[in-house]
C-alpha atoms as a PDB file:
ATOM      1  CA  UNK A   1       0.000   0.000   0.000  1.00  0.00           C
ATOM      2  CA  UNK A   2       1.449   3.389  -1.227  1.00  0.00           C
ATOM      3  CA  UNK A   3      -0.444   6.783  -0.126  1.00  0.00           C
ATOM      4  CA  UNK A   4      -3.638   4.810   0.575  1.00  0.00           C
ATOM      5  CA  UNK A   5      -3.571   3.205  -3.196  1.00  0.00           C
ATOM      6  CA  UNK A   6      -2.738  -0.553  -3.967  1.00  0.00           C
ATOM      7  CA  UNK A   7      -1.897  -0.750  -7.315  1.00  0.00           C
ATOM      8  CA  UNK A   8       0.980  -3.525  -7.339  1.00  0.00           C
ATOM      9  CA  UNK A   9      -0.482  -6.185  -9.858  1.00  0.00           C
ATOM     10  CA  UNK A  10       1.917  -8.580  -8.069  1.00  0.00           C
ATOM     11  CA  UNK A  11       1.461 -10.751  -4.950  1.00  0.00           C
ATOM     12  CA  UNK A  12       4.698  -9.653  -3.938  1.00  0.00           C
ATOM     13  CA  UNK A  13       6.638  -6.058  -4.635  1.00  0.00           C
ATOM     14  CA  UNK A  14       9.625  -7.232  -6.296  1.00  0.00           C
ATOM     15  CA  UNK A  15      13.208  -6.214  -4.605  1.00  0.00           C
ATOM     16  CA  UNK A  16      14.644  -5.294  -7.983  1.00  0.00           C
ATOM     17  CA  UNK A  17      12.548  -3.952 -11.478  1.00  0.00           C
ATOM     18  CA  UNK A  18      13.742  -7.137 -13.114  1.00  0.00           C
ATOM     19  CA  UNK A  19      11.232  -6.781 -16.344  1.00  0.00           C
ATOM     20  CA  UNK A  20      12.836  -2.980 -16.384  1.00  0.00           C
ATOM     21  CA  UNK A  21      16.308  -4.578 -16.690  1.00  0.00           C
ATOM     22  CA  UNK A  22      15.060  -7.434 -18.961  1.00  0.00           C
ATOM     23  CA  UNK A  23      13.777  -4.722 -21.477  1.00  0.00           C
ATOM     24  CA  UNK A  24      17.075  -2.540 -21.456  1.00  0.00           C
ATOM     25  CA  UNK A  25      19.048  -5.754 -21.632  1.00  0.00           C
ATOM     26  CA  UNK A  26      17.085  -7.066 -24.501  1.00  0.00           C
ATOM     27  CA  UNK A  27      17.132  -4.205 -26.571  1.00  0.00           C
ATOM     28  CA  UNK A  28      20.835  -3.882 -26.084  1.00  0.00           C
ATOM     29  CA  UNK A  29      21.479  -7.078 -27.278  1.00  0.00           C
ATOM     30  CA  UNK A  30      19.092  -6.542 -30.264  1.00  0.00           C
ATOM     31  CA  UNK A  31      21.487  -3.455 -30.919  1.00  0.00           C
ATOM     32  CA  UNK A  32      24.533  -5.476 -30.558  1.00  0.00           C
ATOM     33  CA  UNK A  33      23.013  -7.975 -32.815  1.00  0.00           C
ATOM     34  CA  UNK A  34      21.760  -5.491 -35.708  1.00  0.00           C
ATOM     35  CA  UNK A  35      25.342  -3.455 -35.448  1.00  0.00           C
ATOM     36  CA  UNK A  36      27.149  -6.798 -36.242  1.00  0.00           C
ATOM     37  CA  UNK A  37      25.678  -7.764 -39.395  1.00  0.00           C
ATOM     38  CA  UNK A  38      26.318  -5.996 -42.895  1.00  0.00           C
ATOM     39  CA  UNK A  39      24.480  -3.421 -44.507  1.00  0.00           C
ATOM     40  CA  UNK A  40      21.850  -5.887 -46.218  1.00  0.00           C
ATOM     41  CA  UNK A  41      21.188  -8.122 -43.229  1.00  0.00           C
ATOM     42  CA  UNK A  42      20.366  -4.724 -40.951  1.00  0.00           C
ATOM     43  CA  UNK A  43      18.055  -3.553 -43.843  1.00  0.00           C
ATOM     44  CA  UNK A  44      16.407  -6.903 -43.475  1.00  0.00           C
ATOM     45  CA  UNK A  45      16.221  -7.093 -40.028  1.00  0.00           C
ATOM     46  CA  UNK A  46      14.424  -3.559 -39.859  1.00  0.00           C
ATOM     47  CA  UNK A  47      11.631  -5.236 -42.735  1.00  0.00           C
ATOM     48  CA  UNK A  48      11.165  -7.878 -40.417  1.00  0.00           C
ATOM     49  CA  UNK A  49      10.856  -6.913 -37.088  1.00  0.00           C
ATOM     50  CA  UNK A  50      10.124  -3.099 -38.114  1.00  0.00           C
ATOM     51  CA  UNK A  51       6.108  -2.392 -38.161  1.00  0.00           C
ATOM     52  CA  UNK A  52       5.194  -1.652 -41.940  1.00  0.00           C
ATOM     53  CA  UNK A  53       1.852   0.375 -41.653  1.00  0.00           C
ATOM     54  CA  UNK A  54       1.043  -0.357 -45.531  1.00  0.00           C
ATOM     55  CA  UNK A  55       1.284  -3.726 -44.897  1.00  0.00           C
ATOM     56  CA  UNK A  56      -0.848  -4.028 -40.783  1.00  0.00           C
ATOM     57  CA  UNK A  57      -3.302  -1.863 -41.797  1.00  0.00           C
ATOM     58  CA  UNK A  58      -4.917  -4.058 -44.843  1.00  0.00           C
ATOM     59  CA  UNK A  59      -4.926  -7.064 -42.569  1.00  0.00           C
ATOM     60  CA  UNK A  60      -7.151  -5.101 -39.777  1.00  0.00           C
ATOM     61  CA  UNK A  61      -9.739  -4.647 -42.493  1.00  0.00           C
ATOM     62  CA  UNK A  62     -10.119  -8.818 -42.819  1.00  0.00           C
ATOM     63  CA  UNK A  63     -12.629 -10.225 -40.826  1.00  0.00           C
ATOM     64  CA  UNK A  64     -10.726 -11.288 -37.345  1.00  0.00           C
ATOM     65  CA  UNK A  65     -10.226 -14.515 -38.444  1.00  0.00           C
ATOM     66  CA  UNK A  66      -7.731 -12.989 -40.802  1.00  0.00           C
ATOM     67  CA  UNK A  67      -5.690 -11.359 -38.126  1.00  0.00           C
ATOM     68  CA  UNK A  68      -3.604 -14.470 -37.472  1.00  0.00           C
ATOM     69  CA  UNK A  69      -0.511 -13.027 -39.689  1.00  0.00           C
ATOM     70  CA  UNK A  70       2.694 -12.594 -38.108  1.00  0.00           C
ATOM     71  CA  UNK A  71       2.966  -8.965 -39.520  1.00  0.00           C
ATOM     72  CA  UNK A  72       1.360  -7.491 -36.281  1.00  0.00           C
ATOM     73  CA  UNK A  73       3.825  -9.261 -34.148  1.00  0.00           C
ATOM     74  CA  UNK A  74       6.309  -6.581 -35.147  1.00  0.00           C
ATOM     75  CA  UNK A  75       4.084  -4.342 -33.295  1.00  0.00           C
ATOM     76  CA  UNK A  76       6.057  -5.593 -30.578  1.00  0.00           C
ATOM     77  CA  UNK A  77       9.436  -6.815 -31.926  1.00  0.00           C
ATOM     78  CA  UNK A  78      10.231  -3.233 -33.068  1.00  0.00           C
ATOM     79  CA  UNK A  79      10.290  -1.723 -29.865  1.00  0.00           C
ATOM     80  CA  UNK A  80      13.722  -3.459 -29.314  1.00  0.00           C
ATOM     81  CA  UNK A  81      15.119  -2.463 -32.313  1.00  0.00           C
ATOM     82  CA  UNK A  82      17.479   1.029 -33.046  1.00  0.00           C
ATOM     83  CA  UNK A  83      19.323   1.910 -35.792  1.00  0.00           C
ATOM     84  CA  UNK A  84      21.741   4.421 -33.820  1.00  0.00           C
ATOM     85  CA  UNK A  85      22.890   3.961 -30.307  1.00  0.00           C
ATOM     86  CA  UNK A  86      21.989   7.663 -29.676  1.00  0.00           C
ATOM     87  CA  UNK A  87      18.503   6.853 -30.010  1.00  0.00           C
ATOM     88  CA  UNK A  88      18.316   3.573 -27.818  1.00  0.00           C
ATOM     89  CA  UNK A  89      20.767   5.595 -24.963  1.00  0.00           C
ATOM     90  CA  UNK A  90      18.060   8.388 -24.827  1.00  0.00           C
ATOM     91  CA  UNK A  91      15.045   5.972 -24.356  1.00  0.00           C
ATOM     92  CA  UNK A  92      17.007   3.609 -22.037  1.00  0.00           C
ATOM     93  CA  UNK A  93      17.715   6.735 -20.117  1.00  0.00           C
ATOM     94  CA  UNK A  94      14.235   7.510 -20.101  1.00  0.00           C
ATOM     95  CA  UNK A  95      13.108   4.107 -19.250  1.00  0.00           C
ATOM     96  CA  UNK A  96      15.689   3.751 -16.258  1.00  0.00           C
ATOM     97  CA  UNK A  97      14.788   6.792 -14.571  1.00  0.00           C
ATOM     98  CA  UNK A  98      10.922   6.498 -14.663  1.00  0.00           C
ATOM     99  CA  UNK A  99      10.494   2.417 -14.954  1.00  0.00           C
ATOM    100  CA  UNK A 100      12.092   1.453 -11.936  1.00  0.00           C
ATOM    101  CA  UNK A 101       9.981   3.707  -9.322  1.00  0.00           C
ATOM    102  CA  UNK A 102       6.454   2.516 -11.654  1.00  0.00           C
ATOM    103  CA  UNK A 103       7.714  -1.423 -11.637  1.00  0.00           C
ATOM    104  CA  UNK A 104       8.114  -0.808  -8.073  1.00  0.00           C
ATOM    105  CA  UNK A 105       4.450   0.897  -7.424  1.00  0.00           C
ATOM    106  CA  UNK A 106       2.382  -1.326 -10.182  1.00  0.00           C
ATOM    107  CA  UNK A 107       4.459  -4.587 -10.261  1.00  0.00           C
ATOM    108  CA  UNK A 108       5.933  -6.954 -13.195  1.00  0.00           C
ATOM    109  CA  UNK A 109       2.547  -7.857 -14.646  1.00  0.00           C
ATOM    110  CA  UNK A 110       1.417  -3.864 -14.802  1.00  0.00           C
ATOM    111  CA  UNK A 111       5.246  -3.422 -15.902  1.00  0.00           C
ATOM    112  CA  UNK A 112       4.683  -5.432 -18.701  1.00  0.00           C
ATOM    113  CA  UNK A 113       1.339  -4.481 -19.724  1.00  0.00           C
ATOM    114  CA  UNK A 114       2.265  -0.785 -19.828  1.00  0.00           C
ATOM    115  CA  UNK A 115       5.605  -1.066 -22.053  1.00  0.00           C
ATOM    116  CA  UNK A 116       4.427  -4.179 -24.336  1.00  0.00           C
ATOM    117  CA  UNK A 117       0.817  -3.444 -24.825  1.00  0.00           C
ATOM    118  CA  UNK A 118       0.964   0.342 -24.856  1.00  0.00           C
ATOM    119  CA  UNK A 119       3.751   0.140 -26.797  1.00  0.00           C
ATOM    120  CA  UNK A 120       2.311  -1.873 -29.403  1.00  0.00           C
ATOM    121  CA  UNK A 121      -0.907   0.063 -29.468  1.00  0.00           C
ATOM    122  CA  UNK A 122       1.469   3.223 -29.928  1.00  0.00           C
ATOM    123  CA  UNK A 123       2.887   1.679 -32.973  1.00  0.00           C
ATOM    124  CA  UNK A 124      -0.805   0.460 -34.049  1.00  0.00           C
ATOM    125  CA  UNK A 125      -1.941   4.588 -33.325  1.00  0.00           C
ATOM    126  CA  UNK A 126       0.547   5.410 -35.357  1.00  0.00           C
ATOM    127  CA  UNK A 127       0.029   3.163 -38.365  1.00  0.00           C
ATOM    128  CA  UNK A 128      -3.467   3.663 -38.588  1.00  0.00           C
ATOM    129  CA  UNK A 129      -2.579   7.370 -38.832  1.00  0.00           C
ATOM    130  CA  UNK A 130      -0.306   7.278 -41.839  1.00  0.00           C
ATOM    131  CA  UNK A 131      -1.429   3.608 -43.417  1.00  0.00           C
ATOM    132  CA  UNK A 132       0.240   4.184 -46.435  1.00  0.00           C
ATOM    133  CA  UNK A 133       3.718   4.510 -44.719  1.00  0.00           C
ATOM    134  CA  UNK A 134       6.192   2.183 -46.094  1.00  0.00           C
ATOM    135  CA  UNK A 135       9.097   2.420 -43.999  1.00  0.00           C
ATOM    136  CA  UNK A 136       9.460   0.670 -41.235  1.00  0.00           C
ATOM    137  CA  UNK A 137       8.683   1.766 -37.792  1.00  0.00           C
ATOM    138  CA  UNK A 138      11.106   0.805 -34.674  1.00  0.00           C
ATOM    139  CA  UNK A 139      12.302   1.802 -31.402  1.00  0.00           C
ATOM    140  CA  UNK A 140      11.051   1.758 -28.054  1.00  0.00           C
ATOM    141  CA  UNK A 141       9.759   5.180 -27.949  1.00  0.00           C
ATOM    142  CA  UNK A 142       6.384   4.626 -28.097  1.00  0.00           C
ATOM    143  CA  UNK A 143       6.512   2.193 -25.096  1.00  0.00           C
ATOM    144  CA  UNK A 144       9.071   4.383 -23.198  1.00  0.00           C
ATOM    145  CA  UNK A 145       6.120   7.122 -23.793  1.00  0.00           C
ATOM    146  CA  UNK A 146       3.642   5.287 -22.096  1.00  0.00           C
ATOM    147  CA  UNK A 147       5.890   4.388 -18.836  1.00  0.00           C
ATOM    148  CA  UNK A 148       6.422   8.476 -18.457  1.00  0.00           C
ATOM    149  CA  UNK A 149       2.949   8.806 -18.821  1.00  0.00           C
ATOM    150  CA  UNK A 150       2.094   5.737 -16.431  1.00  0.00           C
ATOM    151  CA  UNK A 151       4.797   7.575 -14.141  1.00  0.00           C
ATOM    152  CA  UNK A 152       2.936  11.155 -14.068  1.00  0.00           C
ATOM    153  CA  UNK A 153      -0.270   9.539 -13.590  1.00  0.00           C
ATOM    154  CA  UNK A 154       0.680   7.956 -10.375  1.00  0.00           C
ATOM    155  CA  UNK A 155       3.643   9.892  -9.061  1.00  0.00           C
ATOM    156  CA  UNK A 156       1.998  13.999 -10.199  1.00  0.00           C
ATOM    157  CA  UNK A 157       4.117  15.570  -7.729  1.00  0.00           C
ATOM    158  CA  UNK A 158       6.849  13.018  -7.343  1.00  0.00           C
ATOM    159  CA  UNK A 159      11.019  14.049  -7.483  1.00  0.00           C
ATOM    160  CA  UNK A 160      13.277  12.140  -9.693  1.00  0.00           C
ATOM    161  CA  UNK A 161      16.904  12.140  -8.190  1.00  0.00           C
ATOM    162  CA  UNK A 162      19.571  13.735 -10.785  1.00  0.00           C
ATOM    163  CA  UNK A 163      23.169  14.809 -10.708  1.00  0.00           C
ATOM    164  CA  UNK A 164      23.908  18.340 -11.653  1.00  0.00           C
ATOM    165  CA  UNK A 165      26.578  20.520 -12.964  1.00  0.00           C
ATOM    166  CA  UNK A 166      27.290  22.997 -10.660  1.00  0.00           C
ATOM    167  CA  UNK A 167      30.493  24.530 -11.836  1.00  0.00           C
ATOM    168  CA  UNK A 168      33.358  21.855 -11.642  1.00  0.00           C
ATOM    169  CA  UNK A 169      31.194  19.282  -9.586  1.00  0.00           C
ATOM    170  CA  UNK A 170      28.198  17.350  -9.592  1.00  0.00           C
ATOM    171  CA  UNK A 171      24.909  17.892  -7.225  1.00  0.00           C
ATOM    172  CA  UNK A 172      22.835  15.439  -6.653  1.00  0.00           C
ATOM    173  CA  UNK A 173      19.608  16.829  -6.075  1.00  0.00           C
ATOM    174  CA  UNK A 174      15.893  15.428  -6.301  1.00  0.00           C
ATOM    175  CA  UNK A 175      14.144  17.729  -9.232  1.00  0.00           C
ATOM    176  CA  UNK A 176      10.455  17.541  -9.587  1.00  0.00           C
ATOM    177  CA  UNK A 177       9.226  15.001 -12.626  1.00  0.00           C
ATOM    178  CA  UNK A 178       6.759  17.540 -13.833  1.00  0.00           C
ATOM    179  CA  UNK A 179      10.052  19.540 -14.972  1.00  0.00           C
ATOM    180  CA  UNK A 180      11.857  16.299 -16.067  1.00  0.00           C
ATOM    181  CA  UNK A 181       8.715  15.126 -18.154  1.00  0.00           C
ATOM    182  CA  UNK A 182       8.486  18.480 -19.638  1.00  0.00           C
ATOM    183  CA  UNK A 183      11.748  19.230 -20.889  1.00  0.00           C
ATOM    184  CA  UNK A 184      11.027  15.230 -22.288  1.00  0.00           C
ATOM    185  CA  UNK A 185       8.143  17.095 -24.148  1.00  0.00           C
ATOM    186  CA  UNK A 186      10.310  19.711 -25.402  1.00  0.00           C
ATOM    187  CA  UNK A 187      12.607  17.443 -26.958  1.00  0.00           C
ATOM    188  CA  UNK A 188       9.911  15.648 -28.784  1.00  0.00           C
ATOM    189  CA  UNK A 189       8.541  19.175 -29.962  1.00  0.00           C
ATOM    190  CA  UNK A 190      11.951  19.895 -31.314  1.00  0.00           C
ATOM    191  CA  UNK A 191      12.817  17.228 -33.380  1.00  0.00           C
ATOM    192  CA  UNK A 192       9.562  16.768 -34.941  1.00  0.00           C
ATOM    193  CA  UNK A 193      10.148  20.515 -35.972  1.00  0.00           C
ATOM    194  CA  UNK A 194      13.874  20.700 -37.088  1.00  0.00           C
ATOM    195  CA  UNK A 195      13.339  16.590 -38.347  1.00  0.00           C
ATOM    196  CA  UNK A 196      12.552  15.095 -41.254  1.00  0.00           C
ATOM    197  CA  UNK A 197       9.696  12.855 -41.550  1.00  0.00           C
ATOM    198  CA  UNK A 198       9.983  10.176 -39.383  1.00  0.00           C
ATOM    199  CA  UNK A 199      10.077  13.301 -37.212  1.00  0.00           C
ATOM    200  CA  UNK A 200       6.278  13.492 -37.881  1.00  0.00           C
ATOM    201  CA  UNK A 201       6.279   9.404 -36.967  1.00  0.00           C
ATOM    202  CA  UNK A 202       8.155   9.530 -33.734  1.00  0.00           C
ATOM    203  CA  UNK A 203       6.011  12.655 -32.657  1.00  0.00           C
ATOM    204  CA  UNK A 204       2.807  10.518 -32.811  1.00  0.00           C
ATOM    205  CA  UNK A 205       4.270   7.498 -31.236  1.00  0.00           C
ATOM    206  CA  UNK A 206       5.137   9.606 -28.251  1.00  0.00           C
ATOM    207  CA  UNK A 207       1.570  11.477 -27.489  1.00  0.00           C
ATOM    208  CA  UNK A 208       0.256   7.966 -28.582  1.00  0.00           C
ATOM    209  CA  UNK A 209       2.077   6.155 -25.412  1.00  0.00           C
ATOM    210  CA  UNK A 210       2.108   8.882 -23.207  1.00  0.00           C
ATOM    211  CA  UNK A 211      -1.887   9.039 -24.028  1.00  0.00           C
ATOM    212  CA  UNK A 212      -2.288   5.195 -23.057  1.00  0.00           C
ATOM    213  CA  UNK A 213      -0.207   5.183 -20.209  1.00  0.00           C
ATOM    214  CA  UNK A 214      -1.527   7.934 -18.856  1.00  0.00           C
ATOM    215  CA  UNK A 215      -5.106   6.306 -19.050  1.00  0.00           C
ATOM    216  CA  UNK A 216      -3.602   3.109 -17.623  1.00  0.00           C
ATOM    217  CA  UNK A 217      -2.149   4.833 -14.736  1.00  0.00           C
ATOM    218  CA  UNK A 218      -5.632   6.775 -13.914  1.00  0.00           C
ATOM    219  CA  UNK A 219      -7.737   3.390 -14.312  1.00  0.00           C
ATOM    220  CA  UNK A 220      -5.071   2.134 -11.806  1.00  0.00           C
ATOM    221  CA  UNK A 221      -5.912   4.632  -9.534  1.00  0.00           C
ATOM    222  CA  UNK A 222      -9.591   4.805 -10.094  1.00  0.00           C
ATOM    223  CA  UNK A 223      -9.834   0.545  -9.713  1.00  0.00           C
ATOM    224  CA  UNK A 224      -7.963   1.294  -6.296  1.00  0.00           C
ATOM    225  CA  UNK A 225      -9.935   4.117  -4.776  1.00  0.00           C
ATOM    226  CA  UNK A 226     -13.288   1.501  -5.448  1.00  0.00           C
ATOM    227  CA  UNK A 227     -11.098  -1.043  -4.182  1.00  0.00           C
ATOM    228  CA  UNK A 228     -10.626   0.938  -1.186  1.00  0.00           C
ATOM    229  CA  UNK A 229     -14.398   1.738  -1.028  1.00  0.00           C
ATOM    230  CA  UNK A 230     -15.247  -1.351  -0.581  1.00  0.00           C
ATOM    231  CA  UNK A 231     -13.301  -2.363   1.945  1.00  0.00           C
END
């Protein structure tokens, strides 16, 4: 129990965020794996495991029995794929600093529901926005999108710890997450303004995952409060 809300999906609070750490670790490896192989190879890997939005959207339009194709599998397969190692630092960054306090409040299960399903959904948002889109989306930014969302739906006044330059040394001091989450937003704003196109694609995979995890995080709380009333 946390502040009067149980939201830890979990019979037990886990000592360490071990699906956080699984996620970072996996999509290092995947970066490891698509840095070692030759031009081709990483072009193939990103038409595999990359979602294609000209090629998910047609099959949403068969009747359901249709949806058994494993195109929308790489709904979820390209969240732990990057093409540059400056991209997958900044979302693991992201993903470090708000995953581990949400793992600890919601739990593995809610963990895992918030970065796989929202992230998928994200990339499903974002496909049914531009369906005719035939390069591949990846990267975890969707999903990390939704845990910061998740985060500032259940910690709104929380303080994430940070080190500072001040002058020649570093402060560690607790900033609020409402200024951490906006200069996040400020980022996105920027580089869907000075970027080119997939600019335009990353921008609505963010709001699409900070959206849905922000709705997960207030039917959290809402499920807990009734919880609570009915006690």
């Amino acid at each position: 129990m946390h502040s009067g809300i149980v939201t830890n999906w979990s019979k037990a609070r886990p000592r360490f965020p071990w699906v956080t750490l699984i996620i970072f670790l996996l999509c290092v490896v995947a970066k490891l794996f698509h840095s070692a192989l030759p031009p081709l190879g990483r072009n193939a890997l990103l038409e595999l495991g990359g979602v294609l939005p000209n090629q998910i959207v047609p099959i949403l339009s068969l009747p359901l029995s249709g949806w058994a194709n494993e195109q929308l599998l790489t709904l979820f397969s390209a969240l732990f794929i990057h093409t540059s190692w400056l991209h997958l630092l900044g979302n693991m960054a992201y993903l470090w600093v708000f995953g581990i306090p949400l793992e600890r409040r919601i739990g593995w299960l809610g963990m895992v529901v918030v970065f796989l399903f929202a992230g998928a959904l994200a990339n499903l948002s974002v496909s049914l926005r531009l369906p005719e889109l035939a390069s591949p989306i990846i990267g975890a930014s969707g999903a990390v999108s939704a845990v910061v969302g998740a985060y500032l739906g259940l910690f709104p006044f929380g303080r994430i710890g940070m080190l500072l330059p001040l002058g020649l040394y570093l402060q560690f001091a607790r900033v609020p997450s409402v200024l951490v989450i906006g200069s996040w937003f400020t980022l996105q704003l920027v580089y869907t303004v000075l970027g080119p196109i997939t600019g335009v694609v990353a921008w609505w995979t963010h709001m699409a995952g900070f959206t849905l995890g922000l709705i997960f995080a207030l039917l959290v709380r809402a499920f807990a409060q009734v919880r609570l009333a009915n006690l």
